[in-house]
Protein backbone atom coordinates (compact mmCIF):
# COMPACT_ATOMS: atom_id res chain seq x y z
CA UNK A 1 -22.94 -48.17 33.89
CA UNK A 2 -21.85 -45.47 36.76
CA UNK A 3 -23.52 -42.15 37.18
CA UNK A 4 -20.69 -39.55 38.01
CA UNK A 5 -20.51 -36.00 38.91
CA UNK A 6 -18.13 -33.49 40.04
CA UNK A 7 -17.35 -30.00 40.49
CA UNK A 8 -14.94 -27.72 42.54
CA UNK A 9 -14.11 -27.19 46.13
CA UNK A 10 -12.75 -24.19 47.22
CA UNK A 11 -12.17 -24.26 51.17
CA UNK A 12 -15.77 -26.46 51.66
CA UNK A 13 -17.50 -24.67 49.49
CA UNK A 14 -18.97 -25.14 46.18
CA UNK A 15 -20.71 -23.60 43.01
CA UNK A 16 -24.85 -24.55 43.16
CA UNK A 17 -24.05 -27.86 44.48
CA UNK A 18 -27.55 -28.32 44.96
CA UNK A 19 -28.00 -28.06 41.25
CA UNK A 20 -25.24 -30.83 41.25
CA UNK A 21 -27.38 -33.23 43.38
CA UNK A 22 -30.30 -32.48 41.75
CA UNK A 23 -28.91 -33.25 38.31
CA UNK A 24 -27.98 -36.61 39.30
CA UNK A 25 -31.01 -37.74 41.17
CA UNK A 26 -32.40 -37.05 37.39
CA UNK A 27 -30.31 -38.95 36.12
CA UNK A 28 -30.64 -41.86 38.00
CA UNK A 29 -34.44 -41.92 37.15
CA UNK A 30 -33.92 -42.12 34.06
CA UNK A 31 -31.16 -44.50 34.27
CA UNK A 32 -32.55 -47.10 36.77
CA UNK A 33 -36.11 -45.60 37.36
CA UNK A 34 -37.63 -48.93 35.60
CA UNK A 35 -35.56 -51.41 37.85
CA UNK A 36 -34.99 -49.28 41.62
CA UNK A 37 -38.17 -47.43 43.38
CA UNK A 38 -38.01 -43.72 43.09
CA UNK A 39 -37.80 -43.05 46.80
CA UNK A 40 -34.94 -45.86 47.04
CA UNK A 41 -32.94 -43.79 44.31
CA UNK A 42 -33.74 -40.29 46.31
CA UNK A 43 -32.29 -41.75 48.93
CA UNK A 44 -29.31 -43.16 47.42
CA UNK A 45 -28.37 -39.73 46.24
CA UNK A 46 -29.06 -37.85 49.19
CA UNK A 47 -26.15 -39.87 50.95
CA UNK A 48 -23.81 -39.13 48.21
CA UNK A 49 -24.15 -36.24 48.54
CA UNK A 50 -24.10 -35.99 52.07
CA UNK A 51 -21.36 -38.50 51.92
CA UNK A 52 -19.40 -35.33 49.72
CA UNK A 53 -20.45 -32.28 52.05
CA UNK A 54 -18.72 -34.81 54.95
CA UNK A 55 -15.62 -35.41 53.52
CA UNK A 56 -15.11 -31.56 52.27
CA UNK A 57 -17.20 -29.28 53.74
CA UNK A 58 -14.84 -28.39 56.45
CA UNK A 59 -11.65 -29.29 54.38
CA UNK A 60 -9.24 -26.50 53.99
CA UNK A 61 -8.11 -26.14 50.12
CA UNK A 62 -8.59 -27.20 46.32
CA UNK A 63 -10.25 -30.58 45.42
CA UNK A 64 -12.11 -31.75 42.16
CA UNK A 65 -14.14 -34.50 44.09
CA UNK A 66 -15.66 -37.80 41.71
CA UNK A 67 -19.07 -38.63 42.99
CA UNK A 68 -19.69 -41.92 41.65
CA UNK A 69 -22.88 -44.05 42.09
CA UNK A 70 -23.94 -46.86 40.19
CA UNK A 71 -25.99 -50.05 40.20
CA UNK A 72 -24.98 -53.26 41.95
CA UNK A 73 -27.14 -56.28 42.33
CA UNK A 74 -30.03 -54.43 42.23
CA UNK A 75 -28.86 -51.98 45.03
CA UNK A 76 -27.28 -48.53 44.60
CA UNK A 77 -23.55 -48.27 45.67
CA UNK A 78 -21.63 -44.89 46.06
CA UNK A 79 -18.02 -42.98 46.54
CA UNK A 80 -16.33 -40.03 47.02
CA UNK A 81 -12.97 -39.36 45.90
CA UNK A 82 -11.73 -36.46 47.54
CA UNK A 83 -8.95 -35.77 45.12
CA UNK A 84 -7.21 -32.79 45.97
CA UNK A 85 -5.46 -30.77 43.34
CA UNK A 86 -3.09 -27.72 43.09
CA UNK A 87 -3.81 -24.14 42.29
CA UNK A 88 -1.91 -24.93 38.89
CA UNK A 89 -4.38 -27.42 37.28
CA UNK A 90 -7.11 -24.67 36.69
CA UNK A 91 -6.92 -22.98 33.52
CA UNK A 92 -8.36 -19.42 32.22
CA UNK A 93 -7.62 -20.25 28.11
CA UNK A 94 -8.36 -22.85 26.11
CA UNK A 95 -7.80 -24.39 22.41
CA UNK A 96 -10.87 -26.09 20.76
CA UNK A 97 -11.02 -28.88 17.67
CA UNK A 98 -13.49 -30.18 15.90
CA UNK A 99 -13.60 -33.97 16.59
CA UNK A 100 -14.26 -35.71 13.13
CA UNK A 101 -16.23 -38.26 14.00
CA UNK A 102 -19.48 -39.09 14.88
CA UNK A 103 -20.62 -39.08 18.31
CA UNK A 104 -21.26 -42.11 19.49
CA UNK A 105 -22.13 -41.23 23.32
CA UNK A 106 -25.18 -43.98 24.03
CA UNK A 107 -26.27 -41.55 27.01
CA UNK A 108 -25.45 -37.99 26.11
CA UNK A 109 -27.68 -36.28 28.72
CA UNK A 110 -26.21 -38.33 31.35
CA UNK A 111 -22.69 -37.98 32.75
CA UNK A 112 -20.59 -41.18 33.32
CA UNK A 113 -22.21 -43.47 31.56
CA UNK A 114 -19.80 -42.73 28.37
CA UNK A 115 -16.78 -41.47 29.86
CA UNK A 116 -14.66 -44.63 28.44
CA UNK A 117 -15.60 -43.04 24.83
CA UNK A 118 -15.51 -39.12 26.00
CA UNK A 119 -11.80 -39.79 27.45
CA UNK A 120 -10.50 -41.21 23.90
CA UNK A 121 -12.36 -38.20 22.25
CA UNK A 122 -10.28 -36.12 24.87
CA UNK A 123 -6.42 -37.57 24.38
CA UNK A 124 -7.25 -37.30 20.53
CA UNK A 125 -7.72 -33.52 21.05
CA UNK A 126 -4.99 -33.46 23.34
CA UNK A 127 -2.27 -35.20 20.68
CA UNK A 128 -3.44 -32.03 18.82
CA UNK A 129 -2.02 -29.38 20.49
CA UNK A 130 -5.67 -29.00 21.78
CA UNK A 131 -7.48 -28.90 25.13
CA UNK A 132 -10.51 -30.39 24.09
CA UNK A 133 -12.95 -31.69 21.68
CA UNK A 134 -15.94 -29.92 19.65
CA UNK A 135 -18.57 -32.82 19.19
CA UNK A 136 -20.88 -32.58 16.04
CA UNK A 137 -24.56 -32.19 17.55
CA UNK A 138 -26.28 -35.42 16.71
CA UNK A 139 -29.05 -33.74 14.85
CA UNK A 140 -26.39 -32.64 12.19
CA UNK A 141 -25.62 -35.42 10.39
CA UNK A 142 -23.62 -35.53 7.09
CA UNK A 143 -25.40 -35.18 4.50
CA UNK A 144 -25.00 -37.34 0.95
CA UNK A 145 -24.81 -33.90 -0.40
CA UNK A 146 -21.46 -33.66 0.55
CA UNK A 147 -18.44 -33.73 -1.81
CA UNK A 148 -15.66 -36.63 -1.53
CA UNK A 149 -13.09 -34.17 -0.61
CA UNK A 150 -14.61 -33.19 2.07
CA UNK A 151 -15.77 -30.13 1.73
CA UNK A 152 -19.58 -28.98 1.65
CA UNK A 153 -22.13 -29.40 -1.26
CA UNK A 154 -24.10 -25.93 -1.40
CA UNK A 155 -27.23 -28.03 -0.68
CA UNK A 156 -26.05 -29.81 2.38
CA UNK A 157 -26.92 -28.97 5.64
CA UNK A 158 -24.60 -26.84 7.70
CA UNK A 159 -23.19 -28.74 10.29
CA UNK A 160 -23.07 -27.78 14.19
CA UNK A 161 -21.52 -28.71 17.52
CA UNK A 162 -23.37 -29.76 20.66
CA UNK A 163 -20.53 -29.22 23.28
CA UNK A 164 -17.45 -30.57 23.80
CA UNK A 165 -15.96 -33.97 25.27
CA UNK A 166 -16.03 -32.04 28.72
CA UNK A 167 -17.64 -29.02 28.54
CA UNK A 168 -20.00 -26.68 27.49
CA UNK A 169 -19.51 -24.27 24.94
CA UNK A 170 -21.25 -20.47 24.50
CA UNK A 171 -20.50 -17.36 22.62
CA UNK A 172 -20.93 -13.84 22.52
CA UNK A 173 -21.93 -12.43 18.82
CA UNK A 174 -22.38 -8.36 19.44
CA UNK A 175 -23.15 -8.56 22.73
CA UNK A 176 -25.63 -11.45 22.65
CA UNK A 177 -24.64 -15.17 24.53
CA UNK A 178 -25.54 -17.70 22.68
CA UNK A 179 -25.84 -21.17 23.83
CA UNK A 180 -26.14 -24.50 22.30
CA UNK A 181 -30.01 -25.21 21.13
CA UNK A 182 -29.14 -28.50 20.70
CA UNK A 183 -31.27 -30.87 23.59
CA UNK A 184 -29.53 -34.08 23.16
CA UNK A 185 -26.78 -33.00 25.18
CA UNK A 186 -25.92 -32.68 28.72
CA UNK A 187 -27.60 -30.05 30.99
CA UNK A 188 -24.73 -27.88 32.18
CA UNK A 189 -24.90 -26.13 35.39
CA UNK A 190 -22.30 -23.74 34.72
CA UNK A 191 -23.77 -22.65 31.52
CA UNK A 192 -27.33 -22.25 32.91
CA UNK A 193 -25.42 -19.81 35.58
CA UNK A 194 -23.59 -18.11 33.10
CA UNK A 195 -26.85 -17.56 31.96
CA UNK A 196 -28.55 -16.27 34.45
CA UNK A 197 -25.01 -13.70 35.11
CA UNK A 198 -25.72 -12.55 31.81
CA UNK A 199 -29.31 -11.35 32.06
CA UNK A 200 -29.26 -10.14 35.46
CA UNK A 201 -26.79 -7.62 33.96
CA UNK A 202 -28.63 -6.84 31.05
CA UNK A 203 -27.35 -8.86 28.27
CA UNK A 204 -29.83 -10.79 25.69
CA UNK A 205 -29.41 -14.51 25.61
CA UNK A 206 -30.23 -16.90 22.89
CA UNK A 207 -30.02 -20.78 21.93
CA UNK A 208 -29.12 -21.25 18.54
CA UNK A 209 -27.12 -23.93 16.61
CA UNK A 210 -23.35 -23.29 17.07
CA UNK A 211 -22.82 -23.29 13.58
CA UNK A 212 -19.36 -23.21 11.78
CA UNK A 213 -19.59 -19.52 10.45
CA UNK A 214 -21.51 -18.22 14.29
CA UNK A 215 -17.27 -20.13 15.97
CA UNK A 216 -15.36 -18.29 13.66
CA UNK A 217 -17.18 -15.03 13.68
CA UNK A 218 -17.91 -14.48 17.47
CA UNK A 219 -16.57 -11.87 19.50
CA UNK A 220 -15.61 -14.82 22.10
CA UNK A 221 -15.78 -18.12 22.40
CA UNK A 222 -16.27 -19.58 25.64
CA UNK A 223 -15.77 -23.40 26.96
CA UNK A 224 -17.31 -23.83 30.39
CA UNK A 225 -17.34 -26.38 32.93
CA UNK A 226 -17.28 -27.52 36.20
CA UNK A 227 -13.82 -27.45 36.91
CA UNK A 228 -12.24 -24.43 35.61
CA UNK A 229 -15.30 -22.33 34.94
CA UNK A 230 -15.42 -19.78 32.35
CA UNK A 231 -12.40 -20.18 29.93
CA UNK A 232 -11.60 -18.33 27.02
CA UNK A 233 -11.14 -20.82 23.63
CA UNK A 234 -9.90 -20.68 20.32
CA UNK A 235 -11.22 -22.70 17.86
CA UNK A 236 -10.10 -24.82 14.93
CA UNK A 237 -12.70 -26.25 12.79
CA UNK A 238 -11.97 -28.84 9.98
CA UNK A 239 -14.50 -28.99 6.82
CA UNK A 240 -15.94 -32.45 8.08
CA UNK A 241 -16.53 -35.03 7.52
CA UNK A 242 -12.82 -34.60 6.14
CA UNK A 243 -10.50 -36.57 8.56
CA UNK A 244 -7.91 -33.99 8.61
CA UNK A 245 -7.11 -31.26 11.50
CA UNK A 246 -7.04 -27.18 10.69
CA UNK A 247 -3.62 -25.88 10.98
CA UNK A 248 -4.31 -22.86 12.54
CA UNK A 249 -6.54 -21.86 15.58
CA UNK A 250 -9.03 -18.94 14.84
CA UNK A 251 -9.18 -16.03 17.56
CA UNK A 252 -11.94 -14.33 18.92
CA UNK A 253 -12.43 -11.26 16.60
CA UNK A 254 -14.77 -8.80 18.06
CA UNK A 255 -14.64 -6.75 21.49
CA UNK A 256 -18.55 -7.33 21.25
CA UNK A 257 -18.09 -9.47 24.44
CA UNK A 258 -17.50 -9.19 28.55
CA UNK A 259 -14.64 -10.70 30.00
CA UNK A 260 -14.49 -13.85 31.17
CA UNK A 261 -12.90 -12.92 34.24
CA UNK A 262 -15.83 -11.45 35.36
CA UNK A 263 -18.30 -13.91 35.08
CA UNK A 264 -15.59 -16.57 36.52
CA UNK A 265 -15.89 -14.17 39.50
CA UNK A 266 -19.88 -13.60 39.65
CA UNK A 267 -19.98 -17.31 39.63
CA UNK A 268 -17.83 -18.19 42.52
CA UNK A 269 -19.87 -15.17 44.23
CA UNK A 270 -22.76 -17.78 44.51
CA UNK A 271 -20.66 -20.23 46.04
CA UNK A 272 -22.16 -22.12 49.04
CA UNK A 273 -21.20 -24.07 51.88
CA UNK A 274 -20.86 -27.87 50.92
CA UNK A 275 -21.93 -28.62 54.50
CA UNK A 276 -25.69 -27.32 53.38
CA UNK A 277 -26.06 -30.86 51.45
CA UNK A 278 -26.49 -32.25 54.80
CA UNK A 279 -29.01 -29.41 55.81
């Protein structure tokens, strides 16, 4: 069961890769803490990441590198893949589903660990027309009250997404960012920045269920992650548990919202030199 992280390179340097590294020595206390001693797994990440800011931190261009480390015979192994990728691959829109299953992540605050299931989840969305997956927050489970057609009993609960297969998701509702509430998720570093952007220029933040009816009436809807950033999404939402797919994608509706452009930018504005892993 592998630990993985990654994020992007821009000519050796790197959005809060300290954040990164920090994230992942978490999780590998939590994932191995009862088996490997703590200051065996500090060290174990410290070289990965060191083992990163070696291969890229002076390394002219794009890459998306895989940090990998996992558990073998007791002892901690670890890689870098470099993997260099084109101008092309990064994206500033996106189209969002509602996956209609259950999640069935066994480690959703870890990253890795359920990739085989998160990848399936993924090409679904993908044989959609989509880019990505909406992922019912595990606290919002169907409720008996709902009818066999699919749609919702008045008395059920209203159902509510988490993230994504890949991402994080926010919103802006008149002039407000709101952000998953949901804990049972994974801690995304790009959304805590996107965060921070937003307060340190004045905007109110809140974390809130991402409810059906807060998608479809938000100024914006934005999917964020580690690889393109801030994107601007769409979002089709299906009456679930229903096993069927919306036909049409609903757009953002207000101007109640910055643009994403802007906070892409104010993000890679705290970029650092990878090379300060090994510092």
């Amino acid at each position: 069961m592998p630990l993985v992280d990654s994020f992007l390179v821009r000519d050796g340097r790197a959005v809060a890769p300290s954040a990164h590294r920090e994230r992942m020595r978490e999780s590998a206390h939590e994932l191995w803490g009862a088996e490997i001693a703590g200051p065996s797994i500090d060290d174990a990440v410290a070289a990965l990441y060191e083992q990163a800011a070696h291969t890229l931190g002076g390394a002219p261009g794009l890459f998306f590198p895989k940090l990998t480390l996992e558990q073998r015979g007791g002892e901690l192994r670890s890689d870098v893949n470099a993997r260099p990728i084109a101008e092309s691959r990064l994206e500033t829109t996106a189209h969002l589903i509602a996956y209609p299953g259950r999640d069935e992540r066994t480690r959703p605050r870890l990253k890795g660990p359920d990739f085989a299931w998160q990848e399936r989840v993924r090409a679904w969305a993908l044989e959609r027309g989509a880019s990505d997956a909406l992922l019912r927050a595990r606290s919002a489970g169907v409720s008996s009250a709902g009818k066999s057609d699919g749609t919702s009993h008045p008395l059920a609960p209203q159902l509510h997404y988490s993230e994504t297969a890949y991402g994080s998701v926010a919103l802006w509702s008149n002039g407000v960012l709101v952000t998953s509430s949901e804990t049972d998720r994974l801690s995304s570093i790009t959304e805590r920045l996107i965060v921070e952007i937003a307060r340190e220029r004045g905007h109110e933040t809140l974390a809130a269920p991402l409810t059906k009816k807060r998608l479809l009436e938000a100024d914006a809807v934005w999917l964020l992650s580690s690889l393109h950033g801030v994107r601007e999404a769409t979002v089709g939402l299906t009456d679930l548990p229903a096993p069927h797919i919306a036909d049409t994608y609903a757009p953002p509706r207000g101007t109640f919202a910055p643009a994403a452009r802007d906070f892409q930018d104010a993000l890679w504005e705290r970029a650092e030199p990878l090379r300060e892993l090994c510092a």
